[in-house]
N, C-alpha and C. Protein backbone atom coordinates (compact mmCIF):
# COMPACT_ATOMS: atom_id res chain seq x y z
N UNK A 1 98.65 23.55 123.03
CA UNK A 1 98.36 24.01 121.68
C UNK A 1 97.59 22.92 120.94
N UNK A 2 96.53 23.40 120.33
CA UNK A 2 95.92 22.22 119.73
C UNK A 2 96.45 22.11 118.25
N UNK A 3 96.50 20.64 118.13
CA UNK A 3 97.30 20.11 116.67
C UNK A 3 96.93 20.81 115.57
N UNK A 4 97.89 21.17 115.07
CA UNK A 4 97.86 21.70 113.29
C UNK A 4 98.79 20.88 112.98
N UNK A 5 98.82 21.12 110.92
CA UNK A 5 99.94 20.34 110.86
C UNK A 5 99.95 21.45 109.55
N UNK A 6 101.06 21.39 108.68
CA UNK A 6 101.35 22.96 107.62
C UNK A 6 101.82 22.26 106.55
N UNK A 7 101.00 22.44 105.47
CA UNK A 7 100.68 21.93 103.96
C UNK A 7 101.52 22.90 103.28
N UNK A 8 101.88 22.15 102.36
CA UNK A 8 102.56 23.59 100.94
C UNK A 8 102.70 23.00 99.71
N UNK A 9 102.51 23.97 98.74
CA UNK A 9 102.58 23.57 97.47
C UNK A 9 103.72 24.75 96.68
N UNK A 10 104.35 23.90 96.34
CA UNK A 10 106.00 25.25 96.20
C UNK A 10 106.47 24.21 94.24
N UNK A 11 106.84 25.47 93.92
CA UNK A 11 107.36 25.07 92.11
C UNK A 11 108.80 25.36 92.48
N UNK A 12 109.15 26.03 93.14
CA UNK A 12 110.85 26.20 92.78
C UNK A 12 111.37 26.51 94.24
N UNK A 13 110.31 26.11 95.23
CA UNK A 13 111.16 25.75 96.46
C UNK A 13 110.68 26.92 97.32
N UNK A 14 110.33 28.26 96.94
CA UNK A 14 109.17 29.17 98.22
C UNK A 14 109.15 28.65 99.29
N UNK A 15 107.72 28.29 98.28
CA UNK A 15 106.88 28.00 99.45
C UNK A 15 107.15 26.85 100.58
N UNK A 16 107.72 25.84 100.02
CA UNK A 16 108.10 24.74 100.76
C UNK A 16 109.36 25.34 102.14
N UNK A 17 110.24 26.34 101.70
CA UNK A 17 111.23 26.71 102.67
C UNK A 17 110.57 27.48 103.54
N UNK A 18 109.89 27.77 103.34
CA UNK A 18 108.62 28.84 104.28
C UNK A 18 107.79 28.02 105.29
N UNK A 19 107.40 27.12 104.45
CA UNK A 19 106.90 26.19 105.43
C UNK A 19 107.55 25.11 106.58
N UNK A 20 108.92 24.57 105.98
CA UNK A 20 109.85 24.21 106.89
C UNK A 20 110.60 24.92 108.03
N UNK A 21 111.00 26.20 107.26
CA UNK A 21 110.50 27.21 108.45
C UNK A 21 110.16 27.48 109.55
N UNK A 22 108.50 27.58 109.39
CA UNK A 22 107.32 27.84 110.35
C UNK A 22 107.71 26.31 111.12
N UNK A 23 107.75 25.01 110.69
CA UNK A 23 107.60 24.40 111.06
C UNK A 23 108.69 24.19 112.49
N UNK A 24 109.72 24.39 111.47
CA UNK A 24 110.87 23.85 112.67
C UNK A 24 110.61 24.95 114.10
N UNK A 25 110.21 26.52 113.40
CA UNK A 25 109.90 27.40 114.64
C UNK A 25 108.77 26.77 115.64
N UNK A 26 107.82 25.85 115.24
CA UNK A 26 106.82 25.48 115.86
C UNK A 26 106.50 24.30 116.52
N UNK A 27 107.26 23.30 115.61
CA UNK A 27 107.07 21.79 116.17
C UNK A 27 106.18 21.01 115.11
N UNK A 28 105.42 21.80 114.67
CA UNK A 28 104.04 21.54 113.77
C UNK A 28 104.61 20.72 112.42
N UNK A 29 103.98 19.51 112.71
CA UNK A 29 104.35 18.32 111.08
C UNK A 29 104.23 19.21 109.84
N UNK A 30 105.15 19.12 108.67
CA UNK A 30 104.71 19.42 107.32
C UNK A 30 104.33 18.53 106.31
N UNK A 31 103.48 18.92 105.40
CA UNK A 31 103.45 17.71 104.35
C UNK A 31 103.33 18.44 102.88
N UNK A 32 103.61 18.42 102.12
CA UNK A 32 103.66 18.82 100.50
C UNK A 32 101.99 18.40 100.25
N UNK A 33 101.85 19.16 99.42
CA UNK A 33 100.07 18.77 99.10
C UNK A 33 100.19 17.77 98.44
N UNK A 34 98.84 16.77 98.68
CA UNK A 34 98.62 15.57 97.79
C UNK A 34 99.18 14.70 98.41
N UNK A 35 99.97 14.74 99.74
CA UNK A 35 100.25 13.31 101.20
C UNK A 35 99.11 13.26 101.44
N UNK A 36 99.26 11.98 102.12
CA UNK A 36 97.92 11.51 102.99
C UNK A 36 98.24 12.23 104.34
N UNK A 37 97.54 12.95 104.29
CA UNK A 37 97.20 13.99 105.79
C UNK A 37 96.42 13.42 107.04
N UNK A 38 96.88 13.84 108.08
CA UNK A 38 96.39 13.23 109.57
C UNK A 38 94.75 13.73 109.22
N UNK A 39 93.56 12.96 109.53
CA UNK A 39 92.49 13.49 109.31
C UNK A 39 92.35 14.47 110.82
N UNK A 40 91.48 15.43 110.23
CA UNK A 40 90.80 16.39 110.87
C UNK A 40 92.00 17.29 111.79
N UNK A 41 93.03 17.47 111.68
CA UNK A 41 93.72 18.38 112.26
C UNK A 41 93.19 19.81 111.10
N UNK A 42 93.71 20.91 111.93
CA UNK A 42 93.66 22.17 111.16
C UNK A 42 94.99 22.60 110.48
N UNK A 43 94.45 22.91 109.47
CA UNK A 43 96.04 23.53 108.26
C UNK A 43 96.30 24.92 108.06
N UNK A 44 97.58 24.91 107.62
CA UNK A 44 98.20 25.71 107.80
C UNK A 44 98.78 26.07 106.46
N UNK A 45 98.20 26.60 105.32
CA UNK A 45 98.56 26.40 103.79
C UNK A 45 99.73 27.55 103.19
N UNK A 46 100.93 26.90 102.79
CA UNK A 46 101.86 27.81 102.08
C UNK A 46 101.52 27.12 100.60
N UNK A 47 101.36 28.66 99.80
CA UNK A 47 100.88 27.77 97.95
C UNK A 47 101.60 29.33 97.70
N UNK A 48 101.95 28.84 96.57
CA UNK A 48 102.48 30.34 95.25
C UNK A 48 101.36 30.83 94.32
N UNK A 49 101.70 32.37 94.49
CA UNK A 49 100.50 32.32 93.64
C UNK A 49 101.16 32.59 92.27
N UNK A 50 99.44 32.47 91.32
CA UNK A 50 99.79 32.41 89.91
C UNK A 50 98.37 34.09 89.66
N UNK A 51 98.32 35.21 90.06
CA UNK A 51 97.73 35.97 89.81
C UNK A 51 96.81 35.77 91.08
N UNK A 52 95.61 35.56 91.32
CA UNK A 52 95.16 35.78 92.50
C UNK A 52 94.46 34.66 92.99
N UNK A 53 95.10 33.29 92.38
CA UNK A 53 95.28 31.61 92.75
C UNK A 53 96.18 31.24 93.60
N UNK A 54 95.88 30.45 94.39
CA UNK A 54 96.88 30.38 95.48
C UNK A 54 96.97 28.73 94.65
N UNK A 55 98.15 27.68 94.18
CA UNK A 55 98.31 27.10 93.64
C UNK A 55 97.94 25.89 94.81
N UNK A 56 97.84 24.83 94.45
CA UNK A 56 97.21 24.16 95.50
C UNK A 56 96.39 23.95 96.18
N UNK A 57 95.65 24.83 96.52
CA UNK A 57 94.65 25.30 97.86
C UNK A 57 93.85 24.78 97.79
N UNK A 58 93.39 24.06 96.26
CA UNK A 58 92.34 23.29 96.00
C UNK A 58 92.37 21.80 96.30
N UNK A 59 93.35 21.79 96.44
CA UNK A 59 93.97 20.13 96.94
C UNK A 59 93.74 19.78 98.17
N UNK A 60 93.45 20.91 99.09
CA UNK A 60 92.99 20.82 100.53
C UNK A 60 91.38 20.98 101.33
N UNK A 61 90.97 20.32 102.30
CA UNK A 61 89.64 20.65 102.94
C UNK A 61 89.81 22.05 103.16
N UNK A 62 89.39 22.90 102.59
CA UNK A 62 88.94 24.32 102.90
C UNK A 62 88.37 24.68 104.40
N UNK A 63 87.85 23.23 104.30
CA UNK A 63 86.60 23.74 105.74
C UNK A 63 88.03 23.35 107.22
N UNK A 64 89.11 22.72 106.91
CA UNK A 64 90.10 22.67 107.93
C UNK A 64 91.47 24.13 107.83
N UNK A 65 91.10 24.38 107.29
CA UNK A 65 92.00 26.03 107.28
C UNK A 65 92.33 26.74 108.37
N UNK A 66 93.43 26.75 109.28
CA UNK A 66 93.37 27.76 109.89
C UNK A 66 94.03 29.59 109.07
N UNK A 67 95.11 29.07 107.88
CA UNK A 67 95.31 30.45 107.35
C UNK A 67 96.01 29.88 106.25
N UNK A 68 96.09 31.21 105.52
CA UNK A 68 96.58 30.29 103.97
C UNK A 68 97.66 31.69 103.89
N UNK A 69 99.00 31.19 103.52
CA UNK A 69 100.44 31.76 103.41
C UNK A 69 100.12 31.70 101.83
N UNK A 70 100.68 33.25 101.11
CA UNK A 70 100.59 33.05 99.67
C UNK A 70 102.11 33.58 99.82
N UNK A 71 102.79 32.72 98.72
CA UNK A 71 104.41 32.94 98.41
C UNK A 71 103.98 33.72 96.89
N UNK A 72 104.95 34.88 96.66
CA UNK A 72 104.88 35.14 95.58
C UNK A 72 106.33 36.53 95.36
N UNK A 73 106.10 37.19 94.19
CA UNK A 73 107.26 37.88 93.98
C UNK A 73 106.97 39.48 94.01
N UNK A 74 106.37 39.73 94.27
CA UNK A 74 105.87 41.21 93.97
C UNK A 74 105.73 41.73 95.92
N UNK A 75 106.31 43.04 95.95
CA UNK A 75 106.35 43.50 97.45
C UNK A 75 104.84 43.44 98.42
N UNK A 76 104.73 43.04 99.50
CA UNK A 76 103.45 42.87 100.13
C UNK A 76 102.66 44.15 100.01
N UNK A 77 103.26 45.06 99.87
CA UNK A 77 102.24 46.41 99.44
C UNK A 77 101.42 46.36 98.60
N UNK A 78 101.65 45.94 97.97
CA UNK A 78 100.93 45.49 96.56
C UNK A 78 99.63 44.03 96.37
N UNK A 79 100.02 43.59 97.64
CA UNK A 79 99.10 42.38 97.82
C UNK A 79 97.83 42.61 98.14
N UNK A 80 96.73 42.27 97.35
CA UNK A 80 95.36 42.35 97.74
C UNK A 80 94.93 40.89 98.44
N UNK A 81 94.75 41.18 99.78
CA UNK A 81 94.79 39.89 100.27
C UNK A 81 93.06 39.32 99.99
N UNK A 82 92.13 40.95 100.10
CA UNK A 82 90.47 40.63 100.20
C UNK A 82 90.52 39.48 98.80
N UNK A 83 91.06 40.25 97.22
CA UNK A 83 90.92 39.96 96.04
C UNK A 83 91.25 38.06 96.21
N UNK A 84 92.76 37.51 97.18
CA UNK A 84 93.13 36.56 97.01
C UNK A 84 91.73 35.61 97.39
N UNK A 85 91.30 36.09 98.70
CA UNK A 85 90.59 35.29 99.58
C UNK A 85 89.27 34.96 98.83
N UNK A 86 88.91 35.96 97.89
CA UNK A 86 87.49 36.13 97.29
C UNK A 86 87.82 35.29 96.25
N UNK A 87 89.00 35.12 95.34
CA UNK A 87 89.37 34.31 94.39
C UNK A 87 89.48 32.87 94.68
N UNK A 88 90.42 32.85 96.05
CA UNK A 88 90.10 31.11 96.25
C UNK A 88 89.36 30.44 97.17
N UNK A 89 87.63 31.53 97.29
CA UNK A 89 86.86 31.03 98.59
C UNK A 89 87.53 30.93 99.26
N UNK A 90 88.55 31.65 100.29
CA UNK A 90 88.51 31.26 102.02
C UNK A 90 87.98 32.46 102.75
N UNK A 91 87.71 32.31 104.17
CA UNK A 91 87.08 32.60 104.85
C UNK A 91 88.21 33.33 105.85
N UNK A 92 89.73 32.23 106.01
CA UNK A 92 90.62 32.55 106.83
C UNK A 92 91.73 33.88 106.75
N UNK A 93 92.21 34.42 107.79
CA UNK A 93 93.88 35.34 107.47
C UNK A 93 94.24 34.62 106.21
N UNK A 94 94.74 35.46 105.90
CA UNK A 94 95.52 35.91 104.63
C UNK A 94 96.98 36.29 104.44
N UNK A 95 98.09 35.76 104.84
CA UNK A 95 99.33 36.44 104.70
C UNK A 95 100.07 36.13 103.29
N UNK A 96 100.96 37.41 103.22
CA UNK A 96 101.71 37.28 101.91
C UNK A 96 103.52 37.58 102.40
N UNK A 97 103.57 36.66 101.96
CA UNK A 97 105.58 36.28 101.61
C UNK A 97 106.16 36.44 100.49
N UNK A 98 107.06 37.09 100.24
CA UNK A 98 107.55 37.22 99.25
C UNK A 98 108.94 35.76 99.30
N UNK A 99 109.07 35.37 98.07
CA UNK A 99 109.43 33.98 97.36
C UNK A 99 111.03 34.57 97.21
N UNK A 100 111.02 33.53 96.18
CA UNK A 100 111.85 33.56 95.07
C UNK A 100 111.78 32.69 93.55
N UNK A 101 112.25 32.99 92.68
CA UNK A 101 112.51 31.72 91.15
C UNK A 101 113.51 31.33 91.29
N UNK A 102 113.70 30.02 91.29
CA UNK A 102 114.92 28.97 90.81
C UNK A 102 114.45 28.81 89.28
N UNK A 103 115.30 29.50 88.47
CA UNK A 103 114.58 29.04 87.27
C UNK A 103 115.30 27.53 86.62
N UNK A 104 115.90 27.23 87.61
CA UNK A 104 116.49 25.85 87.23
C UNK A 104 115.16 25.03 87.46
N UNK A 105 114.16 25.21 88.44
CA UNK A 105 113.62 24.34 88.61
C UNK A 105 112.00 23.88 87.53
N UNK A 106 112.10 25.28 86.22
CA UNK A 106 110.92 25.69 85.54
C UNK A 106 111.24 24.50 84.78
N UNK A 107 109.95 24.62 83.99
CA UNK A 107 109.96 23.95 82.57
C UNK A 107 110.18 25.13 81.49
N UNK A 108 110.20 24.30 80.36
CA UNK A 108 110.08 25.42 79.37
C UNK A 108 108.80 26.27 78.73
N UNK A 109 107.44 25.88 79.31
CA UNK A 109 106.33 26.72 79.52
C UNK A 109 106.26 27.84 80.39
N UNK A 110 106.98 27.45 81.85
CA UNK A 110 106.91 28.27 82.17
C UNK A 110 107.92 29.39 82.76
N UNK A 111 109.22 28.80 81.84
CA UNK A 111 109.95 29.72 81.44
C UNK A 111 109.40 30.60 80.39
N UNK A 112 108.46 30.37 79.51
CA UNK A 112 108.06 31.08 78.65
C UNK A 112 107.09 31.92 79.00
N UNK A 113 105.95 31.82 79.99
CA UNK A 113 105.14 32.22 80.31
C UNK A 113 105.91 33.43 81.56
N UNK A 114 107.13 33.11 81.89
CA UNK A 114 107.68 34.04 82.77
C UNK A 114 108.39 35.64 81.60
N UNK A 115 109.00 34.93 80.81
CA UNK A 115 109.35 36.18 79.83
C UNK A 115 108.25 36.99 78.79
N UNK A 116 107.16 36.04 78.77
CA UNK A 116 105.92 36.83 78.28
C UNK A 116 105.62 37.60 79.36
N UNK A 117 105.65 37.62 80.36
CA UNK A 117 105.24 38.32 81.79
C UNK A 117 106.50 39.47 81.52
N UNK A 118 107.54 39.12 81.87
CA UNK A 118 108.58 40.07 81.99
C UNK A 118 108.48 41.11 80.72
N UNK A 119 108.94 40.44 79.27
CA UNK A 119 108.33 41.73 78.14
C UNK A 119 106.80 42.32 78.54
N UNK A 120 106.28 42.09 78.93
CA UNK A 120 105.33 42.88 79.02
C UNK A 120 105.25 44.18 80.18
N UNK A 121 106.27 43.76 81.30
CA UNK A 121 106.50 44.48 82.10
C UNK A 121 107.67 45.73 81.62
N UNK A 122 108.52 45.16 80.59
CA UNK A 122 109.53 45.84 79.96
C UNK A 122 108.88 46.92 78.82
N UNK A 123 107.72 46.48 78.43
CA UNK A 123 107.23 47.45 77.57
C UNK A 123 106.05 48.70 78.24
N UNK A 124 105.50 48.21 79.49
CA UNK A 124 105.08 49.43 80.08
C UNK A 124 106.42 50.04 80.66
N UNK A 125 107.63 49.87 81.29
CA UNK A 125 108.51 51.00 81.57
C UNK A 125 108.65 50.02 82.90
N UNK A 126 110.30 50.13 82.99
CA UNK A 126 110.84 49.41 84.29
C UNK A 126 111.63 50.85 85.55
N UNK A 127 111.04 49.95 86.85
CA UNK A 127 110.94 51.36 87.49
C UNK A 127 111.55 50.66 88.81
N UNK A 128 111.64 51.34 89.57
CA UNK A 128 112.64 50.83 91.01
C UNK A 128 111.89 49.82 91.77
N UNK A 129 110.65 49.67 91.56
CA UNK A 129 109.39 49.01 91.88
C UNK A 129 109.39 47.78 91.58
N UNK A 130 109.72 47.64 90.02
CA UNK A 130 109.04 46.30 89.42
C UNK A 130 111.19 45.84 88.47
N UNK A 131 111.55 46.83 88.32
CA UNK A 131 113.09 46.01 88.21
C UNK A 131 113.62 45.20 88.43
N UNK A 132 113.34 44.85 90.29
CA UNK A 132 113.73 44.03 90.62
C UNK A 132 113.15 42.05 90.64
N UNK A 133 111.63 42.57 90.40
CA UNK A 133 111.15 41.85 89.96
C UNK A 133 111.10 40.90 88.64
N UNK A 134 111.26 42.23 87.32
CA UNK A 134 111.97 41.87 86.32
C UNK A 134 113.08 40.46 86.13
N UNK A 135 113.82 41.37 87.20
CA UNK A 135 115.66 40.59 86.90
C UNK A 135 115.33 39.37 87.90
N UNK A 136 114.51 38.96 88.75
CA UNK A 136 114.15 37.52 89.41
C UNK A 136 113.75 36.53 88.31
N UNK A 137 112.57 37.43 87.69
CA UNK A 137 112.05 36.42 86.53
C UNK A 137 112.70 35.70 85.33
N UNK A 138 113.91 36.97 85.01
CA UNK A 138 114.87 36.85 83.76
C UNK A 138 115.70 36.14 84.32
N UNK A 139 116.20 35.92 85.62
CA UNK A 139 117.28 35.55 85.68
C UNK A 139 117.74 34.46 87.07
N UNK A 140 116.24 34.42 87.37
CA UNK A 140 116.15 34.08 89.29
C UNK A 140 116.69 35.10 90.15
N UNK A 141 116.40 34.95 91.10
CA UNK A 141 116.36 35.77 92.29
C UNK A 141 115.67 35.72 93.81
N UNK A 142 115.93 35.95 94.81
CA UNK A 142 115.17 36.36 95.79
C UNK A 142 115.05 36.87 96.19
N UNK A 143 113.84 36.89 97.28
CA UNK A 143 113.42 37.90 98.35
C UNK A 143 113.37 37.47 99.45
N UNK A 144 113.47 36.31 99.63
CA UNK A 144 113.34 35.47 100.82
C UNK A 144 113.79 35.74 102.02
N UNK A 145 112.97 36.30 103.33
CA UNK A 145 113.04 36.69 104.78
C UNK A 145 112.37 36.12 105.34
N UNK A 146 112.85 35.23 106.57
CA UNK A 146 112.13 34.40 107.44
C UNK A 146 111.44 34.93 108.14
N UNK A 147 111.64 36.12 108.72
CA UNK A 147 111.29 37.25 109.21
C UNK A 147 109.69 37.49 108.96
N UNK A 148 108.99 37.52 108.18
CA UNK A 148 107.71 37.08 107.27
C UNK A 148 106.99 35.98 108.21
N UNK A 149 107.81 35.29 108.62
CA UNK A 149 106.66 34.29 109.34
C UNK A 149 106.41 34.55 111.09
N UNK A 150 106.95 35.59 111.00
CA UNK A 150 107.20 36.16 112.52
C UNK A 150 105.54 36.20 113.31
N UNK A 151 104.81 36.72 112.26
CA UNK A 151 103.20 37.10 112.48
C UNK A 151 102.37 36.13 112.13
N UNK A 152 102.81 35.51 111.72
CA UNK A 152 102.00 33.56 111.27
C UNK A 152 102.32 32.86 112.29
N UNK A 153 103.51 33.20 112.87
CA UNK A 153 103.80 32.33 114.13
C UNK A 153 103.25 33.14 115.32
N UNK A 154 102.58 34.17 115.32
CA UNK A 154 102.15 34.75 116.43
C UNK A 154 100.71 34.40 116.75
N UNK A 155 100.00 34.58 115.18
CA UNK A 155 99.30 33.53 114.55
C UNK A 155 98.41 32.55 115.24
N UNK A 156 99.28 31.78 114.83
CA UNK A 156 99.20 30.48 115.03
C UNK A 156 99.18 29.94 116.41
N UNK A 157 99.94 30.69 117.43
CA UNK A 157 100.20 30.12 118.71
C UNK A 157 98.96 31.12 119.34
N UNK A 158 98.36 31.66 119.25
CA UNK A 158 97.32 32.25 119.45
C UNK A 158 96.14 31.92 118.82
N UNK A 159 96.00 31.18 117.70
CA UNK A 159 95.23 30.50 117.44
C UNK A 159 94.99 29.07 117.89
N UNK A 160 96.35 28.41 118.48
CA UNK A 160 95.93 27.34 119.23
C UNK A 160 96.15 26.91 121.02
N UNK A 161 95.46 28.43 121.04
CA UNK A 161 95.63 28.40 122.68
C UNK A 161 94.20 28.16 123.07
């Protein structure tokens, strides 16, 4: 298998458990974005998104990408992966994981910026869909299935054969 090594940029712990994860399933080094990274290996990016920003992603050589993992809270049905890829220039796969909030781990911006999100979701009408989403934001929650990296790891070992 040729060397990768799997980057992440996580606010309340996602993305980072996603990536430890993959890792331990693989062997493959991790590093939090903004380490000094082995030069020229290929990456492997877990970032959260913030709308159709993958948080981080910019912190990394683009041109070493093998796929970029977006952690976020909303069901993968709903994920526009073309919209993500076109938003943060990449070129590579696209997978989406669903997260979780530690809201222990917010500030108070963006605890605020989470209940401006949530009333706003409360005033178009809460539905079996987005409820659960709701009550993560208000209150933390997860979704978290390792299960999700099943096809990143299929991935991946097929990408470095």
């Amino acid at each position: 298998m040729v060397p990768m090594i799997i980057v992440h940029s996580s606010k309340s712990g996602s993305s980072k458990r996603y990536a430890e994860e993959l890792a331990s399933r693989t062997g493959l080094r991790c590093y939090p974005v903004g380490s000094d990274l082995p030069e020229g290996e290929p990456i492997v990016f877990f970032g959260w998104n913030r709308g159709d920003y993958v948080v981080g992603l910019n912190k990394v050589d683009k041109s070493r990408l093998k796929t970029v993992c977006v952690v976020g809270l909303d069901d993968e049905g709903r994920f526009d992966g073309r919209k993500v890829s076109d938003r943060n220039r990449v070129t590579v796969p696209v997978y989406y994981l669903r997260g979780w909030i530690d809201r222990s781990k917010l500030n108070l911006l963006d605890k605020g910026v989470l209940a401006l999100v949530a009333a706003m979701m409360k005033l178009r009408g809460l539905n079996e869909h987005n409820r659960p989403i709701f009550d993560a934001m208000m209150e933390g929650g997860s979704f978290y299935y390792p299960s999700y990296l099943d096809s990143i790891e299929l991935f991946i070992g097929s990408a470095g054969s």
